[in-house]
Protein backbone atom coordinates (compact mmCIF):
# COMPACT_ATOMS: atom_id res chain seq x y z
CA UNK A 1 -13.13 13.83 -1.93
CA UNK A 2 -12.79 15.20 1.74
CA UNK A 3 -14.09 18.36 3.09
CA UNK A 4 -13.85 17.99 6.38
CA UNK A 5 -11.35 18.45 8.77
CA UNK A 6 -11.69 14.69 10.11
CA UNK A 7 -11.57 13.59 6.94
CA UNK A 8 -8.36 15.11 6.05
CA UNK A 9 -6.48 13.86 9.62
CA UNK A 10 -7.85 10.38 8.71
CA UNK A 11 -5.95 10.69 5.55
CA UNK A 12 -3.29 12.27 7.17
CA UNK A 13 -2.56 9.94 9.35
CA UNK A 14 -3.11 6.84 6.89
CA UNK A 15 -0.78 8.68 4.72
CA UNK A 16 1.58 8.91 8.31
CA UNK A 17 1.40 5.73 8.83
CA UNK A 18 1.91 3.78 5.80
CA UNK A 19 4.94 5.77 5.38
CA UNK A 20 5.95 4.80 9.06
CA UNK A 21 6.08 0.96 7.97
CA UNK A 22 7.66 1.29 5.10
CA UNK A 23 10.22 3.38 6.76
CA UNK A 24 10.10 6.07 4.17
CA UNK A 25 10.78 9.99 4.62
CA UNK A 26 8.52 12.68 3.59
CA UNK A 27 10.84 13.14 0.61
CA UNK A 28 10.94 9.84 -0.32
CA UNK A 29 7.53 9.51 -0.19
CA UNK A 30 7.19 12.88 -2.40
CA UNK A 31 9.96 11.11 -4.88
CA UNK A 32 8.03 7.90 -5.10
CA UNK A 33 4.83 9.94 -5.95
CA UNK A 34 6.42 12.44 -8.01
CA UNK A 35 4.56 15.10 -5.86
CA UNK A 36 6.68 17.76 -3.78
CA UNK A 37 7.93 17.30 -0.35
CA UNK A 38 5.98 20.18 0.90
CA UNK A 39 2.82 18.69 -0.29
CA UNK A 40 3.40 15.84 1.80
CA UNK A 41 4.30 17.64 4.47
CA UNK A 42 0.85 19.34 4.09
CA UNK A 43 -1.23 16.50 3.92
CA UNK A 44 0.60 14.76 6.99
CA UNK A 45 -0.17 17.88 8.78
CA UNK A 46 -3.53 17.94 7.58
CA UNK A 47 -3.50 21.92 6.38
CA UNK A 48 -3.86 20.54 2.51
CA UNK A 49 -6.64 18.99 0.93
CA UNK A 50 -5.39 17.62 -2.22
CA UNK A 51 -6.32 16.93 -5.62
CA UNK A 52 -7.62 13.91 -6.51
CA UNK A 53 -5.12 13.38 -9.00
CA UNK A 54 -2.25 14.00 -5.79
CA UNK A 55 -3.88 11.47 -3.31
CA UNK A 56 -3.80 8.78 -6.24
CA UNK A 57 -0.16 9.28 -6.94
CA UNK A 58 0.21 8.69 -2.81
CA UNK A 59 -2.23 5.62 -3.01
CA UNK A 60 0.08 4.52 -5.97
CA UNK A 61 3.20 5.13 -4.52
CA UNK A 62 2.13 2.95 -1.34
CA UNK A 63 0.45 0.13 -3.39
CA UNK A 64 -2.83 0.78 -1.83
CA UNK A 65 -6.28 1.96 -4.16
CA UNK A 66 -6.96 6.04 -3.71
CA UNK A 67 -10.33 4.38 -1.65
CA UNK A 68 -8.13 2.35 0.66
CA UNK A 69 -6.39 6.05 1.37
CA UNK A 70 -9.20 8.02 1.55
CA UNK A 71 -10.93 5.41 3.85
CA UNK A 72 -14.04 5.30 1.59
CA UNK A 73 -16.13 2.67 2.31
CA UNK A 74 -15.40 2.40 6.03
């Protein structure tokens, strides 16, 4: 799980940018994960380091594996 603050803009900005394509808005995005909006908007900003549990619903909600949104393996 990430630690780090580079770790957590990575994700942010995976999570920013998979959301860009799909042309979603942070509250969609929160709908389709059944997290809250202001989660989202802390993991965008990178000021939240979620649970694992949180970043899977995200990964799920994008059709991507939690690794793929973590960037494990890179």
């Amino acid at each position: 799980m990430p630690t780090a603050t580079t770790d957590l803009q990575r994700i942010a900005a995976t999570v920013r940018s998979h959301r860009a394509v799909r042309d979603w808005t942070q509250a969609e995005l929160a709908t389709k994960a059944g997290i809250g909006r202001r989660t989202v908007e802390a993991i965008e900003a990178a000021h939240y380091r979620a649970y694992d549990r949180t970043y899977a619903r995200v990964a799920a909600a994008f059709g991507i594996t939690l690794a793929e949104l973590l960037g494990e393996g890179e």
